[in-house]
C-alpha atoms as a PDB file:
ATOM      1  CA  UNK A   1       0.000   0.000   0.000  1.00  0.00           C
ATOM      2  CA  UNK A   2       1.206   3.303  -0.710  1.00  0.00           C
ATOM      3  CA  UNK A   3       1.853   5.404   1.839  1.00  0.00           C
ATOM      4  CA  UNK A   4       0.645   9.585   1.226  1.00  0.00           C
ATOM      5  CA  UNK A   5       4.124  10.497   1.544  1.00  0.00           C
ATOM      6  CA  UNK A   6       4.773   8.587  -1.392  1.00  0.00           C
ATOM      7  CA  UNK A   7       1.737  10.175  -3.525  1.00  0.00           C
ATOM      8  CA  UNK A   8       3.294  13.255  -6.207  1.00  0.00           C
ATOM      9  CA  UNK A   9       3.339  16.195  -5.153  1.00  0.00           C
ATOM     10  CA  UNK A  10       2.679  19.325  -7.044  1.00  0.00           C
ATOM     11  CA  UNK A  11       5.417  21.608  -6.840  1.00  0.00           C
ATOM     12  CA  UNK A  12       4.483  24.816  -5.595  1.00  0.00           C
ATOM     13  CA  UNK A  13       6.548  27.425  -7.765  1.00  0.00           C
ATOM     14  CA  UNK A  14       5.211  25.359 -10.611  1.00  0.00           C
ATOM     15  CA  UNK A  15       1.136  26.247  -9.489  1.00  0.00           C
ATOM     16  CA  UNK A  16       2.409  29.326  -8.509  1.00  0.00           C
ATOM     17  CA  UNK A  17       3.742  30.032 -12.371  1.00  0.00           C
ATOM     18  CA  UNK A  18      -0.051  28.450 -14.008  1.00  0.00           C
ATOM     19  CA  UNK A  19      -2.249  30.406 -12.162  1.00  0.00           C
ATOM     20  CA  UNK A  20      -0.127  33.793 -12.642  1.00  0.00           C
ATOM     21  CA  UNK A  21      -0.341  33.355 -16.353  1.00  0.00           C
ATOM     22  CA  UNK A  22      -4.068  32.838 -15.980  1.00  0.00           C
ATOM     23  CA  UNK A  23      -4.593  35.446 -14.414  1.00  0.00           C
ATOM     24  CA  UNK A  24      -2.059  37.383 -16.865  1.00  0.00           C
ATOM     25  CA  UNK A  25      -4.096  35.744 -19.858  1.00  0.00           C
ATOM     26  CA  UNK A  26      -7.378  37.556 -18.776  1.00  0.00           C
ATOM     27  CA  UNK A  27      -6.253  40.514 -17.999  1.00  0.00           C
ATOM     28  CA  UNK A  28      -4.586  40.687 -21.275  1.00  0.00           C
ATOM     29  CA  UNK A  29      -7.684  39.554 -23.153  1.00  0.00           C
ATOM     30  CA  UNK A  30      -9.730  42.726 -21.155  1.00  0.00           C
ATOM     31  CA  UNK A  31      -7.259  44.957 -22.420  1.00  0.00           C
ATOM     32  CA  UNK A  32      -7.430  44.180 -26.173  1.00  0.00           C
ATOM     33  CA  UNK A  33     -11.269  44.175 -25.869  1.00  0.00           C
ATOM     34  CA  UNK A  34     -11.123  47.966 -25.133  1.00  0.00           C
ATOM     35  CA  UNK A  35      -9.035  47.824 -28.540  1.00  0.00           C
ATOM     36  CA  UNK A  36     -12.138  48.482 -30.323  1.00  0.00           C
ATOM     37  CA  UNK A  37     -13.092  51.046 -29.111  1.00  0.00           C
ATOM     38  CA  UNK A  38     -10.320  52.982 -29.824  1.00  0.00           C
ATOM     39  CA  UNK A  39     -10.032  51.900 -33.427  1.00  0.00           C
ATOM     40  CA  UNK A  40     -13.675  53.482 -33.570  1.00  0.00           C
ATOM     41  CA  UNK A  41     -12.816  56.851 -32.274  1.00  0.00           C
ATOM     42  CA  UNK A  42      -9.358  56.907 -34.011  1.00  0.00           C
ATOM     43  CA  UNK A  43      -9.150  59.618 -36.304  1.00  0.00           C
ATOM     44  CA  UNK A  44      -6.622  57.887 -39.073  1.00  0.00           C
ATOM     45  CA  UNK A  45      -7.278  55.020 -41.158  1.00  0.00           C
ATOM     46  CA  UNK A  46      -8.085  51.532 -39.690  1.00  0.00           C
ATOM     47  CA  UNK A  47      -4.553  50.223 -41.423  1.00  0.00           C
ATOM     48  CA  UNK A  48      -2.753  53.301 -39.841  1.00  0.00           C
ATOM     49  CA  UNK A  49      -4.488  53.439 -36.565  1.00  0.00           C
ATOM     50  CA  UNK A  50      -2.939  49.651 -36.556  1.00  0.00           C
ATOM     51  CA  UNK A  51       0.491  51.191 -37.616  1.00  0.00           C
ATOM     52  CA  UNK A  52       0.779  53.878 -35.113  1.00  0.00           C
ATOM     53  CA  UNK A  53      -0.693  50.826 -32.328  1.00  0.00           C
ATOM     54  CA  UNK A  54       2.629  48.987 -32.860  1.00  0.00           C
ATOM     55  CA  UNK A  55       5.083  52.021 -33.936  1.00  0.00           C
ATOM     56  CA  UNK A  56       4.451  53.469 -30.740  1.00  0.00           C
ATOM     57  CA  UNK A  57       4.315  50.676 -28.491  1.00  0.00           C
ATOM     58  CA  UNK A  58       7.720  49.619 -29.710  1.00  0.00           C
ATOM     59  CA  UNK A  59       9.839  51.316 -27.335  1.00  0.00           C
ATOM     60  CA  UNK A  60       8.554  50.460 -24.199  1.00  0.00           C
ATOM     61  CA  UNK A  61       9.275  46.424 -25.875  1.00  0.00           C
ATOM     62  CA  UNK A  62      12.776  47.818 -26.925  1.00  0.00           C
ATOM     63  CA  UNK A  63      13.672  49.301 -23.492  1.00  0.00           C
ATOM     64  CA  UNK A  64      12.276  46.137 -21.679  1.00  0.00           C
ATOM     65  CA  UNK A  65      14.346  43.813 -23.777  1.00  0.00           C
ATOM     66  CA  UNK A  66      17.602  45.381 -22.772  1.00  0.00           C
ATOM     67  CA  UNK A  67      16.757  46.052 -19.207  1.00  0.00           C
ATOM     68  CA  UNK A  68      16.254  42.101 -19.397  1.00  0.00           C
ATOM     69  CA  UNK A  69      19.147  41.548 -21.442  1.00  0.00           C
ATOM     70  CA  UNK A  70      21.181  44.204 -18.449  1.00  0.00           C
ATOM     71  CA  UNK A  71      19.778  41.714 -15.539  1.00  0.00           C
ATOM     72  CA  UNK A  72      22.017  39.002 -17.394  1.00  0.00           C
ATOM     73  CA  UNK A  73      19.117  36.311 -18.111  1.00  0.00           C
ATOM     74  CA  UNK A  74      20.002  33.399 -20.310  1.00  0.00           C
ATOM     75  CA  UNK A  75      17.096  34.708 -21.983  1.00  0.00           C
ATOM     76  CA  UNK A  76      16.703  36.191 -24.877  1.00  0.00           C
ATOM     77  CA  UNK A  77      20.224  35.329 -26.908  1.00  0.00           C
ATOM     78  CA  UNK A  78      22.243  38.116 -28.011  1.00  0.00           C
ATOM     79  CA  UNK A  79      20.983  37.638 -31.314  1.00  0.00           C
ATOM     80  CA  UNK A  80      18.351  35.047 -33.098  1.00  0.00           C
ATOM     81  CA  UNK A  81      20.467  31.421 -33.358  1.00  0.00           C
ATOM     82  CA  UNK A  82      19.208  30.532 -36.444  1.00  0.00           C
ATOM     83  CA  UNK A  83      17.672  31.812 -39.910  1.00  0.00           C
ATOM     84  CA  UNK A  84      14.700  29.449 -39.360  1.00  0.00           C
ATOM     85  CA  UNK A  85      13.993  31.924 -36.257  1.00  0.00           C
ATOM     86  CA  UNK A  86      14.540  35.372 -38.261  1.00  0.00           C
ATOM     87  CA  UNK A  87      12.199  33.538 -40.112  1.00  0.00           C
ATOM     88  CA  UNK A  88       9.398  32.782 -37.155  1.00  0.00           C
ATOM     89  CA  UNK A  89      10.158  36.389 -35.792  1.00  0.00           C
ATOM     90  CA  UNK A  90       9.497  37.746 -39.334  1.00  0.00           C
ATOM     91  CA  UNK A  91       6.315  35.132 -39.503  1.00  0.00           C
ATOM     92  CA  UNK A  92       4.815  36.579 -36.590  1.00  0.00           C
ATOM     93  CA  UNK A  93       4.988  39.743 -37.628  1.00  0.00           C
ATOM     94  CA  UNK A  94       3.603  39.502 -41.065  1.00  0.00           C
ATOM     95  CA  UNK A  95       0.309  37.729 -39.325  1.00  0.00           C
ATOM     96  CA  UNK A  96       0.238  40.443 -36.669  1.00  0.00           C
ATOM     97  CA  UNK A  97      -0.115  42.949 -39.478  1.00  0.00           C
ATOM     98  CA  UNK A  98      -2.521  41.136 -40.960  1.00  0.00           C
ATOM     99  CA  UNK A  99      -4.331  40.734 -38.581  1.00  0.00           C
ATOM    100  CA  UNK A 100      -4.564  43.918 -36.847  1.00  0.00           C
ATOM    101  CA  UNK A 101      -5.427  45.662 -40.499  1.00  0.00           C
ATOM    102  CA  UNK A 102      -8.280  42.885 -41.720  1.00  0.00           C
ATOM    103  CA  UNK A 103      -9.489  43.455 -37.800  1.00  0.00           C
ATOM    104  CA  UNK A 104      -9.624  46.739 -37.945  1.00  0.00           C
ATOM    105  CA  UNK A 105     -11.851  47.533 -41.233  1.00  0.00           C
ATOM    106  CA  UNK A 106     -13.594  44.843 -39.726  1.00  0.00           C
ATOM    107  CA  UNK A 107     -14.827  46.847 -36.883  1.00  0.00           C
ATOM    108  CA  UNK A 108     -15.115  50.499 -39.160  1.00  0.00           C
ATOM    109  CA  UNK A 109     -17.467  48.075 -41.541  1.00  0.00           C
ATOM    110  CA  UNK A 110     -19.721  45.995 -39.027  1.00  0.00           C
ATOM    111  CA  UNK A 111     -20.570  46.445 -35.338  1.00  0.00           C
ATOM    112  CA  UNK A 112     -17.943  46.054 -32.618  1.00  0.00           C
ATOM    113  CA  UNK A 113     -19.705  42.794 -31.232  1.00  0.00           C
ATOM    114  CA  UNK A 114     -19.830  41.046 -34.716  1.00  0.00           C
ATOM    115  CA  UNK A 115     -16.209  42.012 -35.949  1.00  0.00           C
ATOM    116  CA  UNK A 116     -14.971  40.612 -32.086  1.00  0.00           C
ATOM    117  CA  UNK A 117     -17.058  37.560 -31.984  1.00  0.00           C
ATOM    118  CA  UNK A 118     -15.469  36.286 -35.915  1.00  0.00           C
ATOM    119  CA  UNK A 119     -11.971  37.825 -34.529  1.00  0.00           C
ATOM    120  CA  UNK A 120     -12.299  35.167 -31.883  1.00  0.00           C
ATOM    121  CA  UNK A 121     -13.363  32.242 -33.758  1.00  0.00           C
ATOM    122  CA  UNK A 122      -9.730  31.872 -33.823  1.00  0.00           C
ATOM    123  CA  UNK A 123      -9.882  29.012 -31.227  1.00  0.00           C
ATOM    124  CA  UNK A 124     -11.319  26.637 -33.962  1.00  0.00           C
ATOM    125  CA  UNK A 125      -7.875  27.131 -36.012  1.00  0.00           C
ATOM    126  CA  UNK A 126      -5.715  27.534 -33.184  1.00  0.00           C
ATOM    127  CA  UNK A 127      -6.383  23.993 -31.637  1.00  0.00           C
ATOM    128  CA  UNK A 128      -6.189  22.512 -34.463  1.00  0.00           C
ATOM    129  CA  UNK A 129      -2.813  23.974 -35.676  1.00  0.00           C
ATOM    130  CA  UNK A 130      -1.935  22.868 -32.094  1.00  0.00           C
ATOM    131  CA  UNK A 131      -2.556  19.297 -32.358  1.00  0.00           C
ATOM    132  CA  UNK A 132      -0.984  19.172 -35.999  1.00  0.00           C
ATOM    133  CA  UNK A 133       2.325  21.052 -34.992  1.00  0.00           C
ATOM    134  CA  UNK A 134       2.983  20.671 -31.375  1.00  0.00           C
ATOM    135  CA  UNK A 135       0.994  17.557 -31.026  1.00  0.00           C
ATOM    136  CA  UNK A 136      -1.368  18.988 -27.616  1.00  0.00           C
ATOM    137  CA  UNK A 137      -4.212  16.733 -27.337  1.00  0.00           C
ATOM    138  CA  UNK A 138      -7.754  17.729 -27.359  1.00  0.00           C
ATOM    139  CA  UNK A 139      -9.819  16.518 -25.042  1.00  0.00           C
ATOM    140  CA  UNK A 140     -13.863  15.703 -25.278  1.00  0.00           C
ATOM    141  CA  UNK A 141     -14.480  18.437 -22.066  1.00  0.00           C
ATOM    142  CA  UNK A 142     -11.845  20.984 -23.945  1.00  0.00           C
ATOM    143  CA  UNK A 143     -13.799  20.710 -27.094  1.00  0.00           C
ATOM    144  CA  UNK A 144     -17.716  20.589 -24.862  1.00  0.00           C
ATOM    145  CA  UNK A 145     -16.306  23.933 -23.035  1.00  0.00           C
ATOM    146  CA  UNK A 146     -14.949  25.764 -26.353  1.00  0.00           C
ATOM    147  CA  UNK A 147     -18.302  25.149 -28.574  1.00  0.00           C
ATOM    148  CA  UNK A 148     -19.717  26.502 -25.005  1.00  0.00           C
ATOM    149  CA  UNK A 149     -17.748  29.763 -25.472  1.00  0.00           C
ATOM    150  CA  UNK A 150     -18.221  29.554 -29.241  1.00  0.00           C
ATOM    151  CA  UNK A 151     -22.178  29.602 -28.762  1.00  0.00           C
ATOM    152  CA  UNK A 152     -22.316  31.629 -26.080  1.00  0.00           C
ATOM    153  CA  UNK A 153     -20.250  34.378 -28.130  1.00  0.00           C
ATOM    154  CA  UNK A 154     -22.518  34.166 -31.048  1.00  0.00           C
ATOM    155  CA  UNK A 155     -25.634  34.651 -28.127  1.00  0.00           C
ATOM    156  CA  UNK A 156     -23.780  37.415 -27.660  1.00  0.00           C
ATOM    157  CA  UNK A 157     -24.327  39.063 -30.956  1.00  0.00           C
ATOM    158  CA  UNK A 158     -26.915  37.059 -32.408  1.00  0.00           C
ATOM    159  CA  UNK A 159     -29.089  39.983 -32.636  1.00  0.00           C
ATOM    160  CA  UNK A 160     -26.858  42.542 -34.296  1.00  0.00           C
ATOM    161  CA  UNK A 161     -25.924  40.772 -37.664  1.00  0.00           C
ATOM    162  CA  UNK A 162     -26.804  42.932 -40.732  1.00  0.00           C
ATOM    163  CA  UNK A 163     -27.803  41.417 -43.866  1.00  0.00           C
ATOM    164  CA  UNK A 164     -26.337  44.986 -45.537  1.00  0.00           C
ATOM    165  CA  UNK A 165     -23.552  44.907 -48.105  1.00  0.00           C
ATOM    166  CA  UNK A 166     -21.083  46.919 -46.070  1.00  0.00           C
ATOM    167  CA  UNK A 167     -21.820  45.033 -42.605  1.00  0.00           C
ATOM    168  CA  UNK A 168     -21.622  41.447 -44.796  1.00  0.00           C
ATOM    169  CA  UNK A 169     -18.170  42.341 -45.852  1.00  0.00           C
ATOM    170  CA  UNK A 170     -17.305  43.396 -42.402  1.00  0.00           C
ATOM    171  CA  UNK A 171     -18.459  40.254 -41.187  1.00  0.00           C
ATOM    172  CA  UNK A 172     -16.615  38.624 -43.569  1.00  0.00           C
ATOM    173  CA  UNK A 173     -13.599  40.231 -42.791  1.00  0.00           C
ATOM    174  CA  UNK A 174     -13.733  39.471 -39.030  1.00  0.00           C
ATOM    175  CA  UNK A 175     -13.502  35.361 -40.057  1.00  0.00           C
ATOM    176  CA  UNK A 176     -10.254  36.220 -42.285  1.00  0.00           C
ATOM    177  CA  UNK A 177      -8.712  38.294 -39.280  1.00  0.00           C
ATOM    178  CA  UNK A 178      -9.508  34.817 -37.170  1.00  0.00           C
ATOM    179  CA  UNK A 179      -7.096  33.172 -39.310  1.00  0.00           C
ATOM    180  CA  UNK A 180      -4.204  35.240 -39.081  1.00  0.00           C
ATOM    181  CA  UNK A 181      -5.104  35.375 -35.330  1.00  0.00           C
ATOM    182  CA  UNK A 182      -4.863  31.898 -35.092  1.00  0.00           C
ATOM    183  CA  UNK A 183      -1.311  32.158 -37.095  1.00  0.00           C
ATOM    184  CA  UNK A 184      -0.060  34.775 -35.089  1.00  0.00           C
ATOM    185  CA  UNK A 185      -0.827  33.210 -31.721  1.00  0.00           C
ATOM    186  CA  UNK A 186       0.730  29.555 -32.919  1.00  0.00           C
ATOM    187  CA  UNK A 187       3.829  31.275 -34.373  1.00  0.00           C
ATOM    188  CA  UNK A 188       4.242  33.592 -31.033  1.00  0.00           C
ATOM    189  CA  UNK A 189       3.981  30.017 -28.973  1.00  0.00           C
ATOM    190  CA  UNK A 190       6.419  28.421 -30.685  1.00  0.00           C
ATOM    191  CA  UNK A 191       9.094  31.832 -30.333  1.00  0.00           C
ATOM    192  CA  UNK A 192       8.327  31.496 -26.562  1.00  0.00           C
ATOM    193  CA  UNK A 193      10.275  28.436 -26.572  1.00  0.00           C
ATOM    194  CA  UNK A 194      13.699  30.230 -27.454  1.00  0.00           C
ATOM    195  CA  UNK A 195      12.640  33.988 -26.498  1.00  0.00           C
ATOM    196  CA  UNK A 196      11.730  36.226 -23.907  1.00  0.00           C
ATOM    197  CA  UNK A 197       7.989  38.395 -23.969  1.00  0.00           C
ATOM    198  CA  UNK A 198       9.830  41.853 -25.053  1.00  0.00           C
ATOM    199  CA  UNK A 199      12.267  40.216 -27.269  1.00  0.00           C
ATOM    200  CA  UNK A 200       9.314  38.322 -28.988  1.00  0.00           C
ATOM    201  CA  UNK A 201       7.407  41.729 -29.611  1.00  0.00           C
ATOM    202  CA  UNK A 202       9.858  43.821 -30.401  1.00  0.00           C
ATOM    203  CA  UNK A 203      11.738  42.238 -33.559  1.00  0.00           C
ATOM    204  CA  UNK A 204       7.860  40.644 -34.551  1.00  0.00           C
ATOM    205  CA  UNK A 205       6.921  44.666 -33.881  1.00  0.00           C
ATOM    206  CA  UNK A 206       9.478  45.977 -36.150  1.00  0.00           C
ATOM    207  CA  UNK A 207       8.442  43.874 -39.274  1.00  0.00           C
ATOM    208  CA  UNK A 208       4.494  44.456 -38.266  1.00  0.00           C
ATOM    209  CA  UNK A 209       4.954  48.513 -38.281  1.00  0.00           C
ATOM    210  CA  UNK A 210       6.996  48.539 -41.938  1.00  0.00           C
ATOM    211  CA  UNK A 211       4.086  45.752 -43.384  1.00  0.00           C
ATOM    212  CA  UNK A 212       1.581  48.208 -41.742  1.00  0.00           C
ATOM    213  CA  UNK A 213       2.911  51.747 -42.884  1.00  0.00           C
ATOM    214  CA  UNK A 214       2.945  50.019 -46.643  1.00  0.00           C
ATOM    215  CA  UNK A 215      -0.434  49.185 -46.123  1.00  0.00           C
ATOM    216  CA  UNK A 216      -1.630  52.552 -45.102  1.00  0.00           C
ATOM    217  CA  UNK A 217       0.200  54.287 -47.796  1.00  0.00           C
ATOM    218  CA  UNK A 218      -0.809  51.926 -50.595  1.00  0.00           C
ATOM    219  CA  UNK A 219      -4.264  52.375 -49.105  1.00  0.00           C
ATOM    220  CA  UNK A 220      -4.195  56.247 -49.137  1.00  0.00           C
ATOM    221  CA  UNK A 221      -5.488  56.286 -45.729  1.00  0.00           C
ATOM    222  CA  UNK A 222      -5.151  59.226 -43.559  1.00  0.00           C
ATOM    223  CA  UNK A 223      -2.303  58.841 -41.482  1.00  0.00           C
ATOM    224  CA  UNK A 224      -1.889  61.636 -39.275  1.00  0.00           C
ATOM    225  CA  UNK A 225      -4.607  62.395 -36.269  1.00  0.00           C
ATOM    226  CA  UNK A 226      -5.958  65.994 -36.412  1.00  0.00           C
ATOM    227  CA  UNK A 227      -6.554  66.786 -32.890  1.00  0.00           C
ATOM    228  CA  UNK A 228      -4.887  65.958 -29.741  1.00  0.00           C
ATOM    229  CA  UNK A 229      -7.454  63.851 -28.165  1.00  0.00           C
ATOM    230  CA  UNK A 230      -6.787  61.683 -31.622  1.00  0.00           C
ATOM    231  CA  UNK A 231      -3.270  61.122 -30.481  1.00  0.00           C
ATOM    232  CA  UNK A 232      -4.115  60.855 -26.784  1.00  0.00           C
ATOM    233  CA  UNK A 233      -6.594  57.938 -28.317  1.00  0.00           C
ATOM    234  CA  UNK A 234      -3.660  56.495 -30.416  1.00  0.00           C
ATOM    235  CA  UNK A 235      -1.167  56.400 -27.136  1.00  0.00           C
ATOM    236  CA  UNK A 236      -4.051  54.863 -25.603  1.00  0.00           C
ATOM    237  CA  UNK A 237      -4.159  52.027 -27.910  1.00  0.00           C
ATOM    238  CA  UNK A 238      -0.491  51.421 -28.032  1.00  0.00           C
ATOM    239  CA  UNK A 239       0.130  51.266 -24.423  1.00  0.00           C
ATOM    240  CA  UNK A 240      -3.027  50.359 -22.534  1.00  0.00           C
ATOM    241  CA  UNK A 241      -3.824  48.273 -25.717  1.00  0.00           C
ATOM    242  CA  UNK A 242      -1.087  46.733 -27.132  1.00  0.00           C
ATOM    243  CA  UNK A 243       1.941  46.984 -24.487  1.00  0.00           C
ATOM    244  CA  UNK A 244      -0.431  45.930 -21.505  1.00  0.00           C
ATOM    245  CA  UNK A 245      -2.769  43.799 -23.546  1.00  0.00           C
ATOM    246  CA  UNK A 246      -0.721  41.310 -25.714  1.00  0.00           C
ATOM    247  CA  UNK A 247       2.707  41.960 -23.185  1.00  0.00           C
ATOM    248  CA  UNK A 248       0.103  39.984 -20.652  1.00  0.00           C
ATOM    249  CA  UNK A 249      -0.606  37.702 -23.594  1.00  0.00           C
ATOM    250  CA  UNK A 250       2.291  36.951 -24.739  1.00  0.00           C
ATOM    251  CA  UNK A 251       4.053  36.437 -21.388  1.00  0.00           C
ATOM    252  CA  UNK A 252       0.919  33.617 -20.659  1.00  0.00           C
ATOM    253  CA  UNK A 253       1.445  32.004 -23.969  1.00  0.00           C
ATOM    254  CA  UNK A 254       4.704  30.751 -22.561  1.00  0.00           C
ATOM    255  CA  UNK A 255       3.309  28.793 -19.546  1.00  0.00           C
ATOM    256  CA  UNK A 256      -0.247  27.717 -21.179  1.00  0.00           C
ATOM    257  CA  UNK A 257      -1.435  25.470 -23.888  1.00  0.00           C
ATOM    258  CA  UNK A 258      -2.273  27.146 -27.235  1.00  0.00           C
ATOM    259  CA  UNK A 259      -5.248  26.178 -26.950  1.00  0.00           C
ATOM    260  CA  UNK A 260      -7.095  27.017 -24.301  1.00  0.00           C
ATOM    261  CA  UNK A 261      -5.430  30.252 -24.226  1.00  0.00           C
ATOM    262  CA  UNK A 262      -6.982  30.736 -27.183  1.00  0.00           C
ATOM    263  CA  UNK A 263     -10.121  30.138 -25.790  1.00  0.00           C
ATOM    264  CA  UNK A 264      -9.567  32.113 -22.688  1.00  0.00           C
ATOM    265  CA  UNK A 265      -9.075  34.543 -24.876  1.00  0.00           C
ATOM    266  CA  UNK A 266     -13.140  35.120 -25.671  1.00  0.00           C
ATOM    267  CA  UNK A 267     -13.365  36.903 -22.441  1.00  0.00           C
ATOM    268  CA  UNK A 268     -12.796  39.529 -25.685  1.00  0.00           C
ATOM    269  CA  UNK A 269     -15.936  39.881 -27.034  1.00  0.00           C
ATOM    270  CA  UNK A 270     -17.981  39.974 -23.845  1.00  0.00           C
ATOM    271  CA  UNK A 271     -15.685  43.056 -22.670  1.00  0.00           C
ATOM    272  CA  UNK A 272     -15.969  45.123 -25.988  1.00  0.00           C
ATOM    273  CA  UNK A 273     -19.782  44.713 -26.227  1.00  0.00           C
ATOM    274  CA  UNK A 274     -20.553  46.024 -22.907  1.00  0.00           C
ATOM    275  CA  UNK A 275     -18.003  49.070 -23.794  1.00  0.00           C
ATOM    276  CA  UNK A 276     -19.670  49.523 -27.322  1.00  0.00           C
ATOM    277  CA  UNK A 277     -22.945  49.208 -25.288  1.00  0.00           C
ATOM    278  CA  UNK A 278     -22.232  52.353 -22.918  1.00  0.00           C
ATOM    279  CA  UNK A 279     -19.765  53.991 -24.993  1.00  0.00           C
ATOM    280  CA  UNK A 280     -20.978  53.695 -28.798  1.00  0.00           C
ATOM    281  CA  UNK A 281     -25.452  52.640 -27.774  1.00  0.00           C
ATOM    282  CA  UNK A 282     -25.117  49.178 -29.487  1.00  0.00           C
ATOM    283  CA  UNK A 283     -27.758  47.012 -28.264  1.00  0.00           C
ATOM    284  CA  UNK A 284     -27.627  45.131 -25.516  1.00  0.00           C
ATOM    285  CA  UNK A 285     -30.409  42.640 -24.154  1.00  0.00           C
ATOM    286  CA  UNK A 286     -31.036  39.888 -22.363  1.00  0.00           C
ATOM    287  CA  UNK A 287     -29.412  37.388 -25.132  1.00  0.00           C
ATOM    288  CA  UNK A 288     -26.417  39.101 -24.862  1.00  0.00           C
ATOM    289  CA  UNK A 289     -26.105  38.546 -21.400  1.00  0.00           C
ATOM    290  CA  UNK A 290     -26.840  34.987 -21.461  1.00  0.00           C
ATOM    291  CA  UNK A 291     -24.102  34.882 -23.785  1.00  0.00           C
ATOM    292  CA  UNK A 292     -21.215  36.528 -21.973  1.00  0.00           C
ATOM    293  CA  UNK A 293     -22.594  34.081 -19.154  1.00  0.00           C
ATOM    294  CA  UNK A 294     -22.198  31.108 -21.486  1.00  0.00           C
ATOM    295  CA  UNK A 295     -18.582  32.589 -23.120  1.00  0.00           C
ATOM    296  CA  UNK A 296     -17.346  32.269 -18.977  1.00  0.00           C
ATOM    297  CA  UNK A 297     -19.281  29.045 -18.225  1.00  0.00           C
ATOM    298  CA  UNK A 298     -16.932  27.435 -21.458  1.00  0.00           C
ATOM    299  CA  UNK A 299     -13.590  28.681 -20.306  1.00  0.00           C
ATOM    300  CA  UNK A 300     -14.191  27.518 -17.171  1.00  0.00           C
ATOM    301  CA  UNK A 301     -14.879  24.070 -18.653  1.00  0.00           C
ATOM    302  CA  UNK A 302     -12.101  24.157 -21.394  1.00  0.00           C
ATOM    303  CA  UNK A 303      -9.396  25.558 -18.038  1.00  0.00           C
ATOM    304  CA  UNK A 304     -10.582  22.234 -16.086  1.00  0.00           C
ATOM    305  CA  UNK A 305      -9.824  20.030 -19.423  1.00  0.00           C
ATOM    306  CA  UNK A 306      -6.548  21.761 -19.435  1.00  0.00           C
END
């Protein structure tokens, strides 16, 4: 008989490490579901509101990679090892820009709740680029808790599709951001492996912001804000946004399956349609509700399958 001395332990510093990045994941997720929100207000172009985003979050990455680099981690290396990780850190990039600018005219062309809810369908691709290139297993209560979220997210917003031409191909554009989403967040996981949060952002930041000021230019989109509350809005973005947001993010990525972050991750759409409820007067009823309820009640399930 075995004795409960002998029964495994869970270290500590190990539990310790999970729940932080949890709690790091959701907090990240609230903060990029006040993203849009500012993309609505912004007073530039949806492709250059996504530039400036990234241009001027950049620093704060750059300065926290060398403070980390100053500390003398073994983490990040002085440079990338290898040209097949130029080539993830360039990857990441590319999907982050493609993401944020498909995203973004997303939410200009549809409501905020619709062009978050396709945004987030992302868990769909991301589990199963998950099981195909880092071989995580999907359980029966992961996949019962992430249709939960999935259903509970189009609750959510079931009342505010448009069967207009200019909401359609808003709509339509939220799916396509989902798969670059789902890119983006499988590349970053796989980076984690060999580099720190800041050192992740800020080389993928560098190629995003030159694919993203192309964009806007080829675009012709207006790419300076005319005011100062349109700046104040862009800072916003960048550093509650994007520094606080996907810095959370990215840092939880490390420590969590792809998967279920991904799904922890819908906590998204449930913040941005209360905010475009009091902020912007988008409806907001009792389906709704149930459906932020039901978006919860399947993260909770997919975190205990996890």
């Amino acid at each position: 008989m075995t004795s409960a001395s002998q029964e495994p332990r869970v270290n500590p510093t190990h539990r310790s490490s999970k729940q932080l990045a949890i709690y790091a994941l959701f907090t990240g997720g609230v903060a990029i579901g006040c993203v849009p929100i500012f993309v609505r207000l912004s007073e530039v172009g949806p492709s250059a509101t996504a530039f400036w985003r990234v241009l001027l979050a950049l620093p704060v990455f750059v300065v926290w990679m060398f403070l980390e680099r100053r500390r003398g981690g073994n983490r990040p290396p002085a440079r990338p090892a290898s040209g097949f990780q130029y080539a993830l850190l360039a990857g990441a990039g590319l999907f982050f820009a493609a993401d944020l600018t498909v995203w973004h005219w997303s939410i200009k062309l549809t409501s905020v709740a619709n062009a978050t809810l396709l945004a987030n369908f992302a868990p769909i691709f991301v589990a199963l680029g998950g099981w195909l290139l880092y071989r995580q297993r999907v359980s029966l209560r992961f996949v019962i808790g992430m249709l939960t979220a999935l259903a509970g997210t189009v609750f959510l917003v079931g009342t505010s599709f448009s069967v207009s031409s200019q909401h359609l191909l808003g709509d339509v554009l939220g799916l396509v951001a989902a798969t670059f989403y789902a890119g983006y967040m499988l590349t970053i996981k796989r980076l984690r492996e060999d580099f720190s949060t800041p050192t992740t952002l800020a080389y993928s930041g560098v190629v995003a912001c030159i694919a993203l000021l192309a964009i806007s230019l080829a675009m012709d989109e207006v790419l300076i804000p005319a005011t100062p509350a349109g700046w104040l809005n862009l800072f916003g973005l960048a550093w509650f946004a994007h520094v606080g947001g996907w810095g959370l993010i990215t840092y939880a990525l490390a420590q969590l399956p792809a998967a279920f972050s991904s799904v922890g991750l819908l906590i998204q759409p449930v913040v941005a349609t209360l905010l475009a409820f009091v902020m912007l007067g988008e409806p907001l009823g009792i389906a709704q509700v149930a459906g932020g309820a039901l978006v919860l009640a399947g993260i909770i399930i997919a975190r205990r399958a996890t």
